[in-house]
N, C-alpha and C. Protein backbone atom coordinates (compact mmCIF):
# COMPACT_ATOMS: atom_id res chain seq x y z
N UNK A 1 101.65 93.42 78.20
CA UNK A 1 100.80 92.46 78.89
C UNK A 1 100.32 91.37 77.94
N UNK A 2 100.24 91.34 76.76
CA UNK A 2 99.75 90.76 75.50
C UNK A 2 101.19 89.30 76.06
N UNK A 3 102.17 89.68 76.20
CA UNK A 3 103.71 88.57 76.54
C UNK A 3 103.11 87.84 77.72
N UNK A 4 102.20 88.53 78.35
CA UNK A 4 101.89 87.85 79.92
C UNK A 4 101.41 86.73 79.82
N UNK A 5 100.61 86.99 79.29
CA UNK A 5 99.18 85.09 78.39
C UNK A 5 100.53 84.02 78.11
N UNK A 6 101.07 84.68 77.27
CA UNK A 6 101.91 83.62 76.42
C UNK A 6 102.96 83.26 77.41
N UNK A 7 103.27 83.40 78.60
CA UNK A 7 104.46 83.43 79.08
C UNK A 7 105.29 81.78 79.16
N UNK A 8 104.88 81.25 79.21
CA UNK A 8 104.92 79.82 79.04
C UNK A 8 105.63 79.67 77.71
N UNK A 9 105.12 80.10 76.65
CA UNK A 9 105.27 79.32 75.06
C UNK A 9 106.59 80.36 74.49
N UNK A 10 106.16 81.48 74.90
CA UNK A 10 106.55 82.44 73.95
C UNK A 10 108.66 83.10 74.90
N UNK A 11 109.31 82.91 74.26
CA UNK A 11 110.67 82.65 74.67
C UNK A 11 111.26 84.24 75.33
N UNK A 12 110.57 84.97 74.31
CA UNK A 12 111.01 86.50 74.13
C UNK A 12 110.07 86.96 75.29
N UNK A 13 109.41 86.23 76.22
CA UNK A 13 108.94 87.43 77.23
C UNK A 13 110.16 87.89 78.20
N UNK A 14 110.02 88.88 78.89
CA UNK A 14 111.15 88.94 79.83
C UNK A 14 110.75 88.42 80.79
N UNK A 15 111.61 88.17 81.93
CA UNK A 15 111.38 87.59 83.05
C UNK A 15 110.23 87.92 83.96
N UNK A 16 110.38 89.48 83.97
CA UNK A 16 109.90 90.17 85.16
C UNK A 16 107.97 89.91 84.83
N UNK A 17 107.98 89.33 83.35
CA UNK A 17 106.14 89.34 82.69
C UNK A 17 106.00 88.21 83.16
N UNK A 18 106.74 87.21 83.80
CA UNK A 18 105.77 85.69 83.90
C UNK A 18 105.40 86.17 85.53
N UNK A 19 105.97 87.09 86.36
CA UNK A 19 105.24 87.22 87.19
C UNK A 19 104.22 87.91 87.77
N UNK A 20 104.32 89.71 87.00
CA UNK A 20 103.70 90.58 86.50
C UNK A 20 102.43 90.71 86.19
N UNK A 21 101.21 90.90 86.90
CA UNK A 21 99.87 91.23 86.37
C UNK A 21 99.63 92.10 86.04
N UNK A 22 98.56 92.51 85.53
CA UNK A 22 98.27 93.64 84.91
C UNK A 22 97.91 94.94 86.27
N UNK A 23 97.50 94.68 87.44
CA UNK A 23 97.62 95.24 87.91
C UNK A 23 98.94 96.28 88.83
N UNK A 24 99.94 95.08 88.91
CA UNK A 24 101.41 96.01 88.88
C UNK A 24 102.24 96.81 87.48
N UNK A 25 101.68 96.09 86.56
CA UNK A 25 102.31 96.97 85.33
C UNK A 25 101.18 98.35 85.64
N UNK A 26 100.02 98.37 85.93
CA UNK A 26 99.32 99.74 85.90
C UNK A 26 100.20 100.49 86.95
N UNK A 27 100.54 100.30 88.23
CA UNK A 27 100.99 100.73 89.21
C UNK A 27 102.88 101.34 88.88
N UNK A 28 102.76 100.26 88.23
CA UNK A 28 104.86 100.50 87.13
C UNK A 28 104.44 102.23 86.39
N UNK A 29 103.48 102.10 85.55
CA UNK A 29 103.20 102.84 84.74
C UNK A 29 102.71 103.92 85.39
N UNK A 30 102.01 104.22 86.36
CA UNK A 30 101.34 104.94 87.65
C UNK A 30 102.79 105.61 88.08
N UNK A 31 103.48 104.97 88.55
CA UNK A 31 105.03 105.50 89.18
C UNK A 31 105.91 106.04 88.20
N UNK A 32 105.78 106.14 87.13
CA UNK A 32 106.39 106.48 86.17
C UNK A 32 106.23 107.84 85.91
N UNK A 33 105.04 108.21 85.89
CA UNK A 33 104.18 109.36 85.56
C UNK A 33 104.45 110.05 87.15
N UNK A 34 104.31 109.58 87.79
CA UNK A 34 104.78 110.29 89.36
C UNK A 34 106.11 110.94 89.29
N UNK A 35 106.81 110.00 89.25
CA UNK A 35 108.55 110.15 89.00
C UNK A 35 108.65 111.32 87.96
N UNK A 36 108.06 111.31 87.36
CA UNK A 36 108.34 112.78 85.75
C UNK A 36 107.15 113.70 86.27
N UNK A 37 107.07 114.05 87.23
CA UNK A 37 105.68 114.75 87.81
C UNK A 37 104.82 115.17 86.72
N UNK A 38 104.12 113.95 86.63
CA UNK A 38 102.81 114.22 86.13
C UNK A 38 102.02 113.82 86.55
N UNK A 39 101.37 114.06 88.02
CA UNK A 39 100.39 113.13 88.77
C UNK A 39 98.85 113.05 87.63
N UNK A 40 98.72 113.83 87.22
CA UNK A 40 97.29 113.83 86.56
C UNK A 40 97.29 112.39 85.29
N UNK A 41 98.59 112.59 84.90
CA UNK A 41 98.35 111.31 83.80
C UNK A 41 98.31 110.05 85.14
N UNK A 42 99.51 110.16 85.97
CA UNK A 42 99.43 109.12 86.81
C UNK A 42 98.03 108.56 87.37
N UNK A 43 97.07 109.39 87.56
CA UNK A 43 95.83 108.43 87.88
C UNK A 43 95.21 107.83 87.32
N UNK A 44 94.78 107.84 86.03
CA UNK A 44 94.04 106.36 85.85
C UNK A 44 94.87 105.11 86.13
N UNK A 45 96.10 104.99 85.85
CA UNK A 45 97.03 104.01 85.88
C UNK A 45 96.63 103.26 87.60
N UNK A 46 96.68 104.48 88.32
CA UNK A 46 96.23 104.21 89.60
C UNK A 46 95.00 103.48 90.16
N UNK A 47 94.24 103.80 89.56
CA UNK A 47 92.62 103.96 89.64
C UNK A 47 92.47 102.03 89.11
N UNK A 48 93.37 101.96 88.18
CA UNK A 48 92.94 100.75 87.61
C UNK A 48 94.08 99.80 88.55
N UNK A 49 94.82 100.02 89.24
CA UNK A 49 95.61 99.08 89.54
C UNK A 49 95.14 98.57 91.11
N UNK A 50 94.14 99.69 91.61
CA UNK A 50 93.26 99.75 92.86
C UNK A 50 92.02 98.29 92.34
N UNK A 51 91.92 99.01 91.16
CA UNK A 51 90.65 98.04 91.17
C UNK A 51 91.05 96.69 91.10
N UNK A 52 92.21 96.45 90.38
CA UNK A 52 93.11 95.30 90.39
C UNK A 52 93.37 94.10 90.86
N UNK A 53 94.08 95.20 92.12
CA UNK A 53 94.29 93.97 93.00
C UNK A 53 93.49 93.44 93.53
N UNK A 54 92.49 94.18 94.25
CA UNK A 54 91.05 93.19 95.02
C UNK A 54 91.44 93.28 96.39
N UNK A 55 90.49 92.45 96.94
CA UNK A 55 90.80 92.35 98.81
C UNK A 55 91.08 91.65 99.26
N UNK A 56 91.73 90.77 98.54
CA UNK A 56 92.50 89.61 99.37
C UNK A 56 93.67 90.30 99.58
N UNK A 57 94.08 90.93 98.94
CA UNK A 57 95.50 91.37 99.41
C UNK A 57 95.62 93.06 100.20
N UNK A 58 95.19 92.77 101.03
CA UNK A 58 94.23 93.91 102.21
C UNK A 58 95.95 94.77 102.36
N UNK A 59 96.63 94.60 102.49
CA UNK A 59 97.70 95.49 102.90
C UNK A 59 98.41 96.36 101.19
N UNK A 60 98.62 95.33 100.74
CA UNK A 60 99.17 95.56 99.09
C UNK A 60 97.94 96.53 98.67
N UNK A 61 96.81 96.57 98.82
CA UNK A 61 95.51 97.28 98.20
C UNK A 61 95.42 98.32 98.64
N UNK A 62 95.63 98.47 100.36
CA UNK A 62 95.68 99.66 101.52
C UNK A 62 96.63 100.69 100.65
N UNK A 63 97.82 99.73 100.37
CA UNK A 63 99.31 100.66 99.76
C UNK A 63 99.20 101.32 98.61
N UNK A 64 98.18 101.29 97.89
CA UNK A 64 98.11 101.30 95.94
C UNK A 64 97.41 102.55 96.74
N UNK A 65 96.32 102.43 97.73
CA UNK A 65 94.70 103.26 97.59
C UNK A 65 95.86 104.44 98.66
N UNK A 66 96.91 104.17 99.03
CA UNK A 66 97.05 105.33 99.77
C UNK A 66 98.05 106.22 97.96
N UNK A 67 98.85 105.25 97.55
CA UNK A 67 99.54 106.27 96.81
C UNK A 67 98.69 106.87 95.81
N UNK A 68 97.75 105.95 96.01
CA UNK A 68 96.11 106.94 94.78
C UNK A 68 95.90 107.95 95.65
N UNK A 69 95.66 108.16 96.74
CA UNK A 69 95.52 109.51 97.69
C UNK A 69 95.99 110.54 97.34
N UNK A 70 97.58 110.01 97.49
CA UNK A 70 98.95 110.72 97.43
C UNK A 70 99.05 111.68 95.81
N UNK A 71 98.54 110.85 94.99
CA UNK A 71 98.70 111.31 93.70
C UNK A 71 97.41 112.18 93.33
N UNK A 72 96.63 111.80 94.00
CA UNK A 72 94.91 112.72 93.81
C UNK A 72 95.42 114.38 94.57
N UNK A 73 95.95 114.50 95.39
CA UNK A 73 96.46 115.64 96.19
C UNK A 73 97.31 116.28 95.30
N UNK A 74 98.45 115.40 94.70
CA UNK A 74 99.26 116.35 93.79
C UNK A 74 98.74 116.76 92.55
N UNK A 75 97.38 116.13 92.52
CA UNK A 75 97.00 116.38 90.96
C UNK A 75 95.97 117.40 91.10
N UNK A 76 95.88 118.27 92.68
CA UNK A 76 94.93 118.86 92.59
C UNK A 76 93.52 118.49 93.10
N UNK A 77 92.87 117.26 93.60
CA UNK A 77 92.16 116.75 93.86
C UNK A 77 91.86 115.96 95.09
N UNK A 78 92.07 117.24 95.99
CA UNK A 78 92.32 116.84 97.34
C UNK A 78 90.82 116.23 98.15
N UNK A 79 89.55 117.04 97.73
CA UNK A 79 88.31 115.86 98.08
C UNK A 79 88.73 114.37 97.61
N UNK A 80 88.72 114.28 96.45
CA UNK A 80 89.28 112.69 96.47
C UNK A 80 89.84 112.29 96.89
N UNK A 81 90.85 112.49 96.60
CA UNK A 81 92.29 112.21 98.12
C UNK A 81 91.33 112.00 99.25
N UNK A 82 90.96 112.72 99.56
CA UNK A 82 91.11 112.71 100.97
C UNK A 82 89.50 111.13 101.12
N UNK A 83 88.46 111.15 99.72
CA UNK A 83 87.98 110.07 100.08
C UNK A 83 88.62 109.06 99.87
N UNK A 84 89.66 109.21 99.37
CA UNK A 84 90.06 107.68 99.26
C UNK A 84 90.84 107.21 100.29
N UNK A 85 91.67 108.64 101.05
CA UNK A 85 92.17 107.73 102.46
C UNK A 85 91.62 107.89 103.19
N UNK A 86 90.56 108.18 103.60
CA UNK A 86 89.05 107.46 104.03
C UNK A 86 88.92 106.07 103.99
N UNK A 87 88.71 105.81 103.02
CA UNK A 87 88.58 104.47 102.61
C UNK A 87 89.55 103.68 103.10
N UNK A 88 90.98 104.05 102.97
CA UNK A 88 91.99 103.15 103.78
C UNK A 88 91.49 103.36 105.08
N UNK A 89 91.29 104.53 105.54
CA UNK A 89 91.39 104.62 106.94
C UNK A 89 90.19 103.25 107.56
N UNK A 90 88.98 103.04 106.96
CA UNK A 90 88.07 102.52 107.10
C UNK A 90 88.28 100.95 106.94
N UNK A 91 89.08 100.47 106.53
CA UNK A 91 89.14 99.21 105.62
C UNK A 91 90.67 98.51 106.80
N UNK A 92 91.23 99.45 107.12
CA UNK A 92 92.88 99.09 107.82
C UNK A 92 92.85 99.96 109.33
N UNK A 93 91.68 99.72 109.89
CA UNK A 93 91.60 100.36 111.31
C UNK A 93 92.53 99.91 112.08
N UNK A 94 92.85 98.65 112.19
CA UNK A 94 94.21 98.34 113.40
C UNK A 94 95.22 98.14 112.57
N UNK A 95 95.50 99.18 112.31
CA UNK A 95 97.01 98.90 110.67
C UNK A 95 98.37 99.28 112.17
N UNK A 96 98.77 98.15 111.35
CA UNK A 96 100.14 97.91 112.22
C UNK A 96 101.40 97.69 111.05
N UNK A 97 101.00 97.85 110.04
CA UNK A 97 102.89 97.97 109.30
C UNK A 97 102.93 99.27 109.31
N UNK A 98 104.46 99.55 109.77
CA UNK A 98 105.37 100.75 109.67
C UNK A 98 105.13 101.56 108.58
N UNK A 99 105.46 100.54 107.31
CA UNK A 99 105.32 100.81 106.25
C UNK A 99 104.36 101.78 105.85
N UNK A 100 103.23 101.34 105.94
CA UNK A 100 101.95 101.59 105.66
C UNK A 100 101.51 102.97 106.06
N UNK A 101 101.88 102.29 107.63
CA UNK A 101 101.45 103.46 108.35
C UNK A 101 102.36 105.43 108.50
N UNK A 102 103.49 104.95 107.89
CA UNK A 102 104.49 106.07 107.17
C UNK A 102 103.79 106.29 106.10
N UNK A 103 103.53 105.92 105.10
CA UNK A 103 102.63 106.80 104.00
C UNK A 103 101.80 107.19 104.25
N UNK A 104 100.93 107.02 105.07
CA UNK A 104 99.72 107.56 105.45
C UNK A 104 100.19 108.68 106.50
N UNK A 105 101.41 108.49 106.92
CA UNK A 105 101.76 110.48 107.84
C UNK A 105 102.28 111.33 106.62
N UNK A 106 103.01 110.33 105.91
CA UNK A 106 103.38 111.38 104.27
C UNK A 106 102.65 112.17 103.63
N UNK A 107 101.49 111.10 103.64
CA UNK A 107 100.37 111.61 103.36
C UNK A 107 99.45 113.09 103.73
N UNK A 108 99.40 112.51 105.37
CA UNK A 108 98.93 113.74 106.28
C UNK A 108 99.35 114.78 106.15
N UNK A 109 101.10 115.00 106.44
CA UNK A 109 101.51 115.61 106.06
C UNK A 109 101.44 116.90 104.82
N UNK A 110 101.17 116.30 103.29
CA UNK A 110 101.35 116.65 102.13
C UNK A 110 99.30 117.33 102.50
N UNK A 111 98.94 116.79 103.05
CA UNK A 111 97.38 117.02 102.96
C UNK A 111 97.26 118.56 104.17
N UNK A 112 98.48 118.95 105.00
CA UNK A 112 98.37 120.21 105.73
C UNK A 112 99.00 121.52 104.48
N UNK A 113 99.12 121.01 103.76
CA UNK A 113 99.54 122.02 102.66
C UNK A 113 98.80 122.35 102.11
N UNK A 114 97.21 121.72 101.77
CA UNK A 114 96.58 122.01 101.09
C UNK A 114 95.21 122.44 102.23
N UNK A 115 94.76 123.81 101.27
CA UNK A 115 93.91 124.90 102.58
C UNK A 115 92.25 124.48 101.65
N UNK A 116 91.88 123.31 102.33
CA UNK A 116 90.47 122.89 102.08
C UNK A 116 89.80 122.34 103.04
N UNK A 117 88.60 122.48 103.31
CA UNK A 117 87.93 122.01 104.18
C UNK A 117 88.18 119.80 104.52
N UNK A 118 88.26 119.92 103.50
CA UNK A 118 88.15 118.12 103.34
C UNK A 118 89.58 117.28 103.75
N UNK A 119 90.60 118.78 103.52
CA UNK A 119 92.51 118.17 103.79
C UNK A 119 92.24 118.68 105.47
N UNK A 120 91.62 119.17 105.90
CA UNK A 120 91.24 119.42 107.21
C UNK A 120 90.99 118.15 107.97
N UNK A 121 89.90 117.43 107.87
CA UNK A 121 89.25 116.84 108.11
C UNK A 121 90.00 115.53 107.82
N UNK A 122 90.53 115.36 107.28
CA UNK A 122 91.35 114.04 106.67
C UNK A 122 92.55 113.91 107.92
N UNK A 123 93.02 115.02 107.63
CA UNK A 123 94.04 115.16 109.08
C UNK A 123 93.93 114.73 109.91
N UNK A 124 92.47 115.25 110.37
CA UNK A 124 92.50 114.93 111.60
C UNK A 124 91.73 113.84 111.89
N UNK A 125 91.12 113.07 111.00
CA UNK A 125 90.75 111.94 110.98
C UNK A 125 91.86 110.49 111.07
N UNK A 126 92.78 110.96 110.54
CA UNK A 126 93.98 110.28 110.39
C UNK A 126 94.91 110.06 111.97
N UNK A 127 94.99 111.45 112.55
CA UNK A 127 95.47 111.54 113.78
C UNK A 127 94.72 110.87 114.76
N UNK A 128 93.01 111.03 114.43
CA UNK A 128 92.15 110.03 115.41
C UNK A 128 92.93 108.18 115.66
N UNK A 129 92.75 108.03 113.89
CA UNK A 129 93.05 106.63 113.45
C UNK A 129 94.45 106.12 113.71
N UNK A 130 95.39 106.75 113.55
CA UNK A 130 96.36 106.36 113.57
C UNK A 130 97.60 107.05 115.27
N UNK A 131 96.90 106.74 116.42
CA UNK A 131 97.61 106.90 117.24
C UNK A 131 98.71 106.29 117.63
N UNK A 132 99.70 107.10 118.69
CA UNK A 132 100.68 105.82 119.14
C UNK A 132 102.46 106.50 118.13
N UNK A 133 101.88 107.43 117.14
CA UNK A 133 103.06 107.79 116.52
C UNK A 133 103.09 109.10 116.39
N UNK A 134 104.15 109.92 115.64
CA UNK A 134 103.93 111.51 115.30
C UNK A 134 103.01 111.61 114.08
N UNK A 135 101.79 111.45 114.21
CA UNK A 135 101.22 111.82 112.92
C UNK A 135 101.10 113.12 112.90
């Protein structure tokens, strides 16, 4: 990210850094640690790439805070998980991308595996929110 500033002057950045913020390199680095299952390193990477982006970009932000969900569950940390897709759920009430709205049954899904009061409740909070499909 140090190449990112300079991207203009400095010849040796690669391409992919003049467009690159620091919040998708956290999310690069986030997926990385997913991919080699290590969800537990994977979250801060997460955590910071949430804070990142901000709310202008209400769908891109929805997508980070669900795979922070996604990765809080595999890391063991299914109350969180489950507040944080809360928080999507709260923030993307008439969510209409496919997209979106498929990670968040992935989600559901991965959250009936886990036997806690809060992956309970998430469920079926989700099934409230997200009608109209097989959640």
């Amino acid at each position: 990210m140090t190449h990112q500033g300079r991207a203009d002057t400095d010849t040796e950045v690669p391409n992919w850094a003049q467009f690159a913020g620091p919040f998708e390199v956290d999310y690069a680095t986030a997926d990385m640690y997913v991919r080699a299952a290590q969800p537990k390193r994977a979250v801060p990477f997460l955590r910071a790439a949430v804070r990142g982006i901000g709310g202008e970009l209400a769908r891109n932000s929805a997508s980070y805070r669900v795979k922070l969900a996604g990765v809080l569950l595999d890391a063991g940390e299914a109350d969180e998980a489950c507040g944080e897709m809360s928080a999507v759920l709260d923030a993307c009430g008439g969510i209409a991308s496919p997209r979106l709205l498929g990670k968040i049954r992935e989600f559901q899904r991965a959250a009936r595996r886990v036997d806690s009061t809060a992956a309970r409740e998430c469920g079926e909070r989700i099934r409230e929110t997200v009608r109209g499909g097989s959640a």
